[in-house]
PDB file of N, CA and C in Angstrom:
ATOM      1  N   UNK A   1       0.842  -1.177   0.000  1.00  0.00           N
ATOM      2  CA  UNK A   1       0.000   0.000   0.000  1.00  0.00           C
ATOM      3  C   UNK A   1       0.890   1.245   0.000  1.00  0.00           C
ATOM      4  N   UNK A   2       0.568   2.385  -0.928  1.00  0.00           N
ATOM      5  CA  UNK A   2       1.595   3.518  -0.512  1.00  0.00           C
ATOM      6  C   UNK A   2       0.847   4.582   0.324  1.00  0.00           C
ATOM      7  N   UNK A   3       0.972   4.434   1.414  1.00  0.00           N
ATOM      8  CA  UNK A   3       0.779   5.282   2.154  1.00  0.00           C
ATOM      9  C   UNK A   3       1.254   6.517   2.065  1.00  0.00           C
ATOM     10  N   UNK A   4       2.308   6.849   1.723  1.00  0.00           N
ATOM     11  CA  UNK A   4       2.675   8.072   1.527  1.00  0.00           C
ATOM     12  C   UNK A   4       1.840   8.551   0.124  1.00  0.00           C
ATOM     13  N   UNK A   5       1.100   8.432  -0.789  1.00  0.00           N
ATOM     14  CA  UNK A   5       0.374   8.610  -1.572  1.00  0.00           C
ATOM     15  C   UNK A   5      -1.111   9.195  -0.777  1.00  0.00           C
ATOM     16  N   UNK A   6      -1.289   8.117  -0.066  1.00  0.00           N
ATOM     17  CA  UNK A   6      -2.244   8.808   0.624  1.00  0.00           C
ATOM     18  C   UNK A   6      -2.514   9.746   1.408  1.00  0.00           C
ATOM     19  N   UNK A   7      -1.552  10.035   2.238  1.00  0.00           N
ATOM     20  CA  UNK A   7      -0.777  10.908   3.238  1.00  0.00           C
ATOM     21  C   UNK A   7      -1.192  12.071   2.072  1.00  0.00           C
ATOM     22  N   UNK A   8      -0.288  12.310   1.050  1.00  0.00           N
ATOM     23  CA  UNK A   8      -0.531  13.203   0.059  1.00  0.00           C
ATOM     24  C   UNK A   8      -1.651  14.023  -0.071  1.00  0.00           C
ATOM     25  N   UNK A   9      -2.617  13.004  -0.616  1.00  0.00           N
ATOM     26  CA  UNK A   9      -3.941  13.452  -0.672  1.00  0.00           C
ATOM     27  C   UNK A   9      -4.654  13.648   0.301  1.00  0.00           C
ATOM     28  N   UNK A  10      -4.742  12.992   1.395  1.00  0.00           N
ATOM     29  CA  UNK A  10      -5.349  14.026   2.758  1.00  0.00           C
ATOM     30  C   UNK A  10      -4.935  15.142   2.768  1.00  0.00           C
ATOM     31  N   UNK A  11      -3.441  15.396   3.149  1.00  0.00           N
ATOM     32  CA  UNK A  11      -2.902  16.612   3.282  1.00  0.00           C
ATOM     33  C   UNK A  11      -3.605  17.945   1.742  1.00  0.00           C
ATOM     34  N   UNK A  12      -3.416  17.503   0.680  1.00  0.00           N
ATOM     35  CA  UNK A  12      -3.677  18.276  -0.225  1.00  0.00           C
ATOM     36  C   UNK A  12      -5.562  18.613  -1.188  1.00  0.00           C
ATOM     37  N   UNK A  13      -6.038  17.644  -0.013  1.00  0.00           N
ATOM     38  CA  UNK A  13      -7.874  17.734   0.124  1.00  0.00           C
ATOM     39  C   UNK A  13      -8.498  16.737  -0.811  1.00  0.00           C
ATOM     40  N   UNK A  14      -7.605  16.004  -1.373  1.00  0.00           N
ATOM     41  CA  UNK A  14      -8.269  15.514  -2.321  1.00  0.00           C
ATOM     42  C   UNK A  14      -9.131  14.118  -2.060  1.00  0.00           C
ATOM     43  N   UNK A  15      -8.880  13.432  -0.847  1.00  0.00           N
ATOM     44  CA  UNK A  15      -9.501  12.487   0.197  1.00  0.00           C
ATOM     45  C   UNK A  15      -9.683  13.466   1.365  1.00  0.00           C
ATOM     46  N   UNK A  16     -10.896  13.290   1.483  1.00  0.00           N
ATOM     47  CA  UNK A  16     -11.820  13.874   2.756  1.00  0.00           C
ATOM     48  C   UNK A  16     -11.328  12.684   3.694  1.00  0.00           C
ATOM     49  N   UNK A  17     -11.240  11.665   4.214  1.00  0.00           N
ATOM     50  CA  UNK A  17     -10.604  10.683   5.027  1.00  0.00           C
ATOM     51  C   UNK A  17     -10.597   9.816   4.309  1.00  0.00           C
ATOM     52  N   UNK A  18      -9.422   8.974   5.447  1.00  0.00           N
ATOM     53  CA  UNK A  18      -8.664   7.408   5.131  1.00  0.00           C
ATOM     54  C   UNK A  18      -8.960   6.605   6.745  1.00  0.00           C
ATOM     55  N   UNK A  19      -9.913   5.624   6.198  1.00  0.00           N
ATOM     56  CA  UNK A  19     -10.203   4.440   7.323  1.00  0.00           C
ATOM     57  C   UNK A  19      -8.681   3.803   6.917  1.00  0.00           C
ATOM     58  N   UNK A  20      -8.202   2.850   8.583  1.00  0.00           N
ATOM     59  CA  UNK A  20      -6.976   2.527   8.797  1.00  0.00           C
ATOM     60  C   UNK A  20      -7.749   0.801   9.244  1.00  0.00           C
ATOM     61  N   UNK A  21      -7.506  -0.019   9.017  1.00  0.00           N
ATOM     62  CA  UNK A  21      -7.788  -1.364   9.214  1.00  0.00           C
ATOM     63  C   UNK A  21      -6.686  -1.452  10.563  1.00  0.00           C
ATOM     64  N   UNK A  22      -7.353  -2.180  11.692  1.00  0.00           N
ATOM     65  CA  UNK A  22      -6.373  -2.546  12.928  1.00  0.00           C
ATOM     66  C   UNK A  22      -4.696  -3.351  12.300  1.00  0.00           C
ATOM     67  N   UNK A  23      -5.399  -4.125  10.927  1.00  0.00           N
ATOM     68  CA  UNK A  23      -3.798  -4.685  10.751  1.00  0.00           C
ATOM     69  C   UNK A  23      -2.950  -4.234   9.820  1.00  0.00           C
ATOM     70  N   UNK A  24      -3.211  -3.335   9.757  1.00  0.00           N
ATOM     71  CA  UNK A  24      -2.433  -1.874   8.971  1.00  0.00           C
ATOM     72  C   UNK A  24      -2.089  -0.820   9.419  1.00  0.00           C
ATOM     73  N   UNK A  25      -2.582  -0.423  10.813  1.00  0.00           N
ATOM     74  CA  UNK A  25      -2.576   0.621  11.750  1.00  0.00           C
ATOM     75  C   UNK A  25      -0.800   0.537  12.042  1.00  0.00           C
ATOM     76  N   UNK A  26      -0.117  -0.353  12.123  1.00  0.00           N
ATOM     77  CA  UNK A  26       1.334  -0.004  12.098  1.00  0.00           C
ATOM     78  C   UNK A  26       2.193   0.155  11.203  1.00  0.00           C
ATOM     79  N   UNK A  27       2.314  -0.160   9.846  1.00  0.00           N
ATOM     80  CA  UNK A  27       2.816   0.416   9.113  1.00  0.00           C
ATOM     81  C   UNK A  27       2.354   1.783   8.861  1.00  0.00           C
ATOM     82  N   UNK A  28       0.747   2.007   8.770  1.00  0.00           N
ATOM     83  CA  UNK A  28       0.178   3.371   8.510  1.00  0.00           C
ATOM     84  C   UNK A  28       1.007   4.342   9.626  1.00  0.00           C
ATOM     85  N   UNK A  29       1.023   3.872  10.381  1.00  0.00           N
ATOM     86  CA  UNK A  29       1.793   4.425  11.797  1.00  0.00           C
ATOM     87  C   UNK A  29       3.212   4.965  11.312  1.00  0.00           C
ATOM     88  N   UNK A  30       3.807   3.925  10.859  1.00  0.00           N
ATOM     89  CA  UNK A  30       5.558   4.149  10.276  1.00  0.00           C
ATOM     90  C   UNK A  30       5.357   5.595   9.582  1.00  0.00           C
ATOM     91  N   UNK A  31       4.332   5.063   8.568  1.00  0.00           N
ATOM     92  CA  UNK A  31       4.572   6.040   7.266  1.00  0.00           C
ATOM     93  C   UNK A  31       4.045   7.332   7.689  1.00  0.00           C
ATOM     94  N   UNK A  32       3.192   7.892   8.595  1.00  0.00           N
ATOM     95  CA  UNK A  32       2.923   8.928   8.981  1.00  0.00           C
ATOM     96  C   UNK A  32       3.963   9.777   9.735  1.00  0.00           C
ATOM     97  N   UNK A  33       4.764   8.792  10.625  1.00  0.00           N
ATOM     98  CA  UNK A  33       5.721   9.279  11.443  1.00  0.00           C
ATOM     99  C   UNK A  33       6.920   9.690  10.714  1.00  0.00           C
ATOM    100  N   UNK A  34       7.011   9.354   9.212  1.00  0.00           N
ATOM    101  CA  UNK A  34       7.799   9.569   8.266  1.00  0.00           C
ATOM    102  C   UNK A  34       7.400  11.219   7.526  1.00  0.00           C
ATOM    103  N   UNK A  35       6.108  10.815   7.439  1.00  0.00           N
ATOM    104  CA  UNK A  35       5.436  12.166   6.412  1.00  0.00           C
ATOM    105  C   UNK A  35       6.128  13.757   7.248  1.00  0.00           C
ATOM    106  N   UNK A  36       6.588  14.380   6.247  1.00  0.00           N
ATOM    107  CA  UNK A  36       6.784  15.470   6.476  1.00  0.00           C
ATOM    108  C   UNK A  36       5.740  16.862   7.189  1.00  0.00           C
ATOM    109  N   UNK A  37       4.864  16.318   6.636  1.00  0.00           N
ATOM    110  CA  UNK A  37       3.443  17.666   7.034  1.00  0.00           C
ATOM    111  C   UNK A  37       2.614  16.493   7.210  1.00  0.00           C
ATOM    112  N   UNK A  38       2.882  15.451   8.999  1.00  0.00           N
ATOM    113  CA  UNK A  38       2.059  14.972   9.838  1.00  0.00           C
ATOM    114  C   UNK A  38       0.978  15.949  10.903  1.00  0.00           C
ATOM    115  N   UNK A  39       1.727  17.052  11.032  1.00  0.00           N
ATOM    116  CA  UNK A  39       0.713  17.930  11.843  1.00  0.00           C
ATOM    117  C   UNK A  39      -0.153  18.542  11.352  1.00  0.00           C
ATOM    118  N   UNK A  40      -0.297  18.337   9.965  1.00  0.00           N
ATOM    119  CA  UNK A  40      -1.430  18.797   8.961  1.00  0.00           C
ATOM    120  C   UNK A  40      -2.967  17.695   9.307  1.00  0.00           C
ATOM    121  N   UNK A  41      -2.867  16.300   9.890  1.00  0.00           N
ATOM    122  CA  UNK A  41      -3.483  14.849   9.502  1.00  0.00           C
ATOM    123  C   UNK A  41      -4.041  14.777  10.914  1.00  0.00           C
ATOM    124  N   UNK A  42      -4.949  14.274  11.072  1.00  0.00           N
ATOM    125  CA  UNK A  42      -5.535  13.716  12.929  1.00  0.00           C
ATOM    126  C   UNK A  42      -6.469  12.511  12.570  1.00  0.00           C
ATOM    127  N   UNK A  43      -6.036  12.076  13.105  1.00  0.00           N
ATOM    128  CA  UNK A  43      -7.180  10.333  13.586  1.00  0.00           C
ATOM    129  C   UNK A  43      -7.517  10.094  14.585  1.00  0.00           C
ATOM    130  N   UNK A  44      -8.775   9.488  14.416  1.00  0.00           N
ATOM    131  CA  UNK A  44      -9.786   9.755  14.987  1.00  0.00           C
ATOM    132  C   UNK A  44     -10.174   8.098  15.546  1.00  0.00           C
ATOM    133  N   UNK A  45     -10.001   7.340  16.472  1.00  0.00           N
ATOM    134  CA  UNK A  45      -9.690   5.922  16.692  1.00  0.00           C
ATOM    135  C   UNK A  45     -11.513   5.260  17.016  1.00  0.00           C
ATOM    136  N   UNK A  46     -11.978   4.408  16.673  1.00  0.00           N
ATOM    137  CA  UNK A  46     -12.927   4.113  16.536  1.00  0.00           C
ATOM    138  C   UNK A  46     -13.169   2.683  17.480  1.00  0.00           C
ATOM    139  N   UNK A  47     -14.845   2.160  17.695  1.00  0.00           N
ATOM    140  CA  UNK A  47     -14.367   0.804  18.351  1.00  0.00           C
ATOM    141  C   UNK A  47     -14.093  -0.226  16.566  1.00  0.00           C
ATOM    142  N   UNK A  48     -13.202  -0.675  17.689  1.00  0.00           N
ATOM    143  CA  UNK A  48     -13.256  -2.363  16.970  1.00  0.00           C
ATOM    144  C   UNK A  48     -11.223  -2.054  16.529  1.00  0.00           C
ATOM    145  N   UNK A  49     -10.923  -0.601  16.792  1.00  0.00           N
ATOM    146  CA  UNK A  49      -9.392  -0.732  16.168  1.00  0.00           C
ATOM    147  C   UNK A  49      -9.600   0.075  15.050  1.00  0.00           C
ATOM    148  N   UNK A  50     -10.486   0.343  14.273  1.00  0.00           N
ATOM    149  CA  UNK A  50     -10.257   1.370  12.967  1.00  0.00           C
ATOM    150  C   UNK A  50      -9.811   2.725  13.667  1.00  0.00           C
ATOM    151  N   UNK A  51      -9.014   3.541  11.998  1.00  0.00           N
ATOM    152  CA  UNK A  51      -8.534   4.704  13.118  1.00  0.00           C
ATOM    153  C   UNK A  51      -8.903   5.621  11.588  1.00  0.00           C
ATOM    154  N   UNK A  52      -9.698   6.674  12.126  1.00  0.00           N
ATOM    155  CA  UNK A  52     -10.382   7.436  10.870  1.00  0.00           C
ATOM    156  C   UNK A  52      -9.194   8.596  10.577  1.00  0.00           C
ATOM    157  N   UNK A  53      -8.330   8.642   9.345  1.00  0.00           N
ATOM    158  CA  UNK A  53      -7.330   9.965   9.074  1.00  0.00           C
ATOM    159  C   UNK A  53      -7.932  10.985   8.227  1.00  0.00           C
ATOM    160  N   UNK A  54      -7.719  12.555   9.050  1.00  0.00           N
ATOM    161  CA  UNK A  54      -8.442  12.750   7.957  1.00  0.00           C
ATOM    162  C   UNK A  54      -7.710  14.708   8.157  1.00  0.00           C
ATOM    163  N   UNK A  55      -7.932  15.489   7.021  1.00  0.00           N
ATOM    164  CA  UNK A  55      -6.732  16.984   6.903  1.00  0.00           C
ATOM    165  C   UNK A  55      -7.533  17.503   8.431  1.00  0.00           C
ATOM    166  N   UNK A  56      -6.278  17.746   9.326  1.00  0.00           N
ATOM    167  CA  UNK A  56      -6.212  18.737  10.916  1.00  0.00           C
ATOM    168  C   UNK A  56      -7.536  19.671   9.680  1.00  0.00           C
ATOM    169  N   UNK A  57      -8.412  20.507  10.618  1.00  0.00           N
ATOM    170  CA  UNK A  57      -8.912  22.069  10.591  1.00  0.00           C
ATOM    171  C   UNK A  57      -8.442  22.541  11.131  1.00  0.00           C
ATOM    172  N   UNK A  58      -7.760  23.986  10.232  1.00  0.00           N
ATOM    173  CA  UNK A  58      -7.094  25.108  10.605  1.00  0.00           C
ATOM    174  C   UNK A  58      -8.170  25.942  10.842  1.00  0.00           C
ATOM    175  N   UNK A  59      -7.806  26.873  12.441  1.00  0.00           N
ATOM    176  CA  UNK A  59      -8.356  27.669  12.363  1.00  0.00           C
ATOM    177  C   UNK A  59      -7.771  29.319  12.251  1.00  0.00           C
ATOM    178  N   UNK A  60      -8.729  29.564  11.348  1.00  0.00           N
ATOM    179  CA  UNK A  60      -8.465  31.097  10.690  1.00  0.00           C
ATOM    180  C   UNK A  60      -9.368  31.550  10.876  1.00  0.00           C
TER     181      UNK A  60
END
């Protein structure tokens, strides 16, 4: 999966969110902790282990 692709498109609006499957939640993990503009992204952890990513709101 390229996560950093996705990362991309959150950050740049073009995915409104990215559901995270519990057995993907650690690599997704790696690759975020990698992404350059992570403080742009927030997830949102759900039951069952899903973790909803989706662009921070800036407030202006």
């Amino acid at each position: 999966m390229n996560y950093q692709k996705i990362l991309e498109q959150l950050v740049n609006g073009e995915l409104e969110q990215y559901i995270v499957e519990p057995k993907d939640a650690f690599d997704f993990q790696a690759a975020l902790r990698a992404f350059g503009k992570r403080q742009n992204i927030t997830g949102r952890a759900l039951r069952g282990g899903k973790i909803i990513y989706s662009q921070s709101k800036s407030e202006n």
